[in-house]
Protein backbone atom coordinates (compact mmCIF):
# COMPACT_ATOMS: atom_id res chain seq x y z
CA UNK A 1 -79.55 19.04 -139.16
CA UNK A 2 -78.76 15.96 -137.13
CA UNK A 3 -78.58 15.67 -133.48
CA UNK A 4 -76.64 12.93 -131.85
CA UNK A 5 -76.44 12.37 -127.94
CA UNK A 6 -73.20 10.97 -127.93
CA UNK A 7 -70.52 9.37 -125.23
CA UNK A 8 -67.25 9.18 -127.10
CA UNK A 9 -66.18 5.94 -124.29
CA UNK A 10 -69.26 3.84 -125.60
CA UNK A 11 -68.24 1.59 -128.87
CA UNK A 12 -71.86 1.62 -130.11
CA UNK A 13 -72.18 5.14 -129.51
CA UNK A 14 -69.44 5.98 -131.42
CA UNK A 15 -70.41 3.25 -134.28
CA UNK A 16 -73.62 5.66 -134.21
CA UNK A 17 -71.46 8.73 -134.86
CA UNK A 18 -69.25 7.20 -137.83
CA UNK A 19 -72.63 5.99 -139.31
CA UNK A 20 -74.24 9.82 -138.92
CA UNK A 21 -70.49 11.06 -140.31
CA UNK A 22 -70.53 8.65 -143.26
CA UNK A 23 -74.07 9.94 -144.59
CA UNK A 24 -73.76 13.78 -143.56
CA UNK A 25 -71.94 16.87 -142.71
CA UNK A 26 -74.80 18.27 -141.23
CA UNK A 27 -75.12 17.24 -137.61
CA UNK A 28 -74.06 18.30 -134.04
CA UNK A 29 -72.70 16.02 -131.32
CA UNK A 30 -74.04 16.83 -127.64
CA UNK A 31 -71.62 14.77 -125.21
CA UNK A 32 -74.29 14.56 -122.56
CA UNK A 33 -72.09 13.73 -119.85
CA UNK A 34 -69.91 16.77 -120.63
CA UNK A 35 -73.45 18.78 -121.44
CA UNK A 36 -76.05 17.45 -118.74
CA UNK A 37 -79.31 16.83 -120.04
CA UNK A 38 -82.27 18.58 -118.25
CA UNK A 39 -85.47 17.26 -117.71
CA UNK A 40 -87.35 18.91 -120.51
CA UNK A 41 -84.57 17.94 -122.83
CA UNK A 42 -85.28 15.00 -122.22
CA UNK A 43 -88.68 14.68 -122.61
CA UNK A 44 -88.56 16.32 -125.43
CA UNK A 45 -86.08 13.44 -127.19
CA UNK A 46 -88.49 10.61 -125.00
CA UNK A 47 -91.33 12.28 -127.02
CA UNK A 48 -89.56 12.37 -130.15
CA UNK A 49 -88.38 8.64 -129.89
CA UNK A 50 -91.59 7.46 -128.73
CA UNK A 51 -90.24 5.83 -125.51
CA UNK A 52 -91.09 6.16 -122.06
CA UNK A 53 -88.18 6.87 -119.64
CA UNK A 54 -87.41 3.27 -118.62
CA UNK A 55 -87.00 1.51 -121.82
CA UNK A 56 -84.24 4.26 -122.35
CA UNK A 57 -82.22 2.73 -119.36
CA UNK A 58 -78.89 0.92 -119.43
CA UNK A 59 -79.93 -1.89 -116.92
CA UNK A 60 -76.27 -3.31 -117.18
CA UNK A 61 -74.76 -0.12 -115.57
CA UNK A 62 -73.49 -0.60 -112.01
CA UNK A 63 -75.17 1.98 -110.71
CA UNK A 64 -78.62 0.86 -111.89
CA UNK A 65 -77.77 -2.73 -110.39
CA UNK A 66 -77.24 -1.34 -107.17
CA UNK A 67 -79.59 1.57 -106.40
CA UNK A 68 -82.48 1.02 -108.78
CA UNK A 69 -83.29 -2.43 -110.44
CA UNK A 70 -86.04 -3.73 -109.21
CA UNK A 71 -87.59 -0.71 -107.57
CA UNK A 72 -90.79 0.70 -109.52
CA UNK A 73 -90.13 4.30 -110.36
CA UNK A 74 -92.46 7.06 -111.94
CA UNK A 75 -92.14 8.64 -115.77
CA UNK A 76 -90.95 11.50 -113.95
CA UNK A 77 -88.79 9.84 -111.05
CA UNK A 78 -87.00 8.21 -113.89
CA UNK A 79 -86.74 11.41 -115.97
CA UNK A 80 -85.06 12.87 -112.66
CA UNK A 81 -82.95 9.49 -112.05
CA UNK A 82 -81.62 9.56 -115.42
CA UNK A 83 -80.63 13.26 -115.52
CA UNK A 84 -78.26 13.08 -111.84
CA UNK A 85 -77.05 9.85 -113.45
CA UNK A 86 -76.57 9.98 -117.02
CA UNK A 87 -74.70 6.95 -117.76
CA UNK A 88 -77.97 5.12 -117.34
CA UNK A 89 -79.14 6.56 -121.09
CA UNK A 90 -79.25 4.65 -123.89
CA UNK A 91 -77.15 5.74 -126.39
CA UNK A 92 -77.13 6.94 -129.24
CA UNK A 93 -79.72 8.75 -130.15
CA UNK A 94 -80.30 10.48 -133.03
CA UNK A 95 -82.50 13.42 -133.66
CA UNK A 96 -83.79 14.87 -137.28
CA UNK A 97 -86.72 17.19 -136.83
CA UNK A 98 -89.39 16.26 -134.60
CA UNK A 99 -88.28 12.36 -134.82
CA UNK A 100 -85.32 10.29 -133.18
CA UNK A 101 -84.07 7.01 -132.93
CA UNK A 102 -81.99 4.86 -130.55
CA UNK A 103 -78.86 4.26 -132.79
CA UNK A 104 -78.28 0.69 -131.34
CA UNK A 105 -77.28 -1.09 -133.94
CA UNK A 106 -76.17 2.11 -136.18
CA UNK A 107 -77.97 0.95 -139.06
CA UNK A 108 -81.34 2.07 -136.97
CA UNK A 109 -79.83 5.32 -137.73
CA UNK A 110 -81.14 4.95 -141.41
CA UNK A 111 -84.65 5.42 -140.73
CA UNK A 112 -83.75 9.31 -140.33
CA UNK A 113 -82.14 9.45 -143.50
């Protein structure tokens, strides 16, 4: 099965999803704005994508711009930053077993497959 942390609003997230859809029909769609992310989710898909916290941040977002860019932030501040303020994760990402990927472009997707 195929997980995909998804925001329906996001073009390249839902480029991601049609990719997933065109390949399988075995996947699930968490809308993690809908569906918060906790902190041990989320370390759990940093582990499996092999990223720290940062380089999983939108730095175009607004709210990054104005309350966090340029400020030097722990693995786990970030974790914590990131879950009150989930627009600021990169999406999507794409889970098969113990190993993920950040779907931007889709056809990054393919490595799962």
């Amino acid at each position: 099965m195929y997980t995909i942390y998804h925001n329906p609003r996001c073009k390249k997230s839902r480029a991601g999803l049609q990719y997933v859809k065109d390949r399988t029909e075995d996947y699930k769609v968490v809308e993690y704005l809908k569906n918060p992310l906790t902190v041990e989710d989320l370390k759990l898909i940093l582990m499996r994508l092999n990223k720290r916290p940062f380089e999983m941040i939108r730095t175009q977002e607004a709210i990054y711009k104005s309350d966090f860019k340029a400020k030097n932030f722990t693995d786990e501040e970030w974790m914590e930053i990131i879950v009150e303020h989930p627009k600021l994760l990169k999406r999507p990402i794409v889970i098969k077993n113990n190993t993920a990927v950040w779907g931007d472009p889709a056809e990054e997707i393919e490595k799962l497959f």
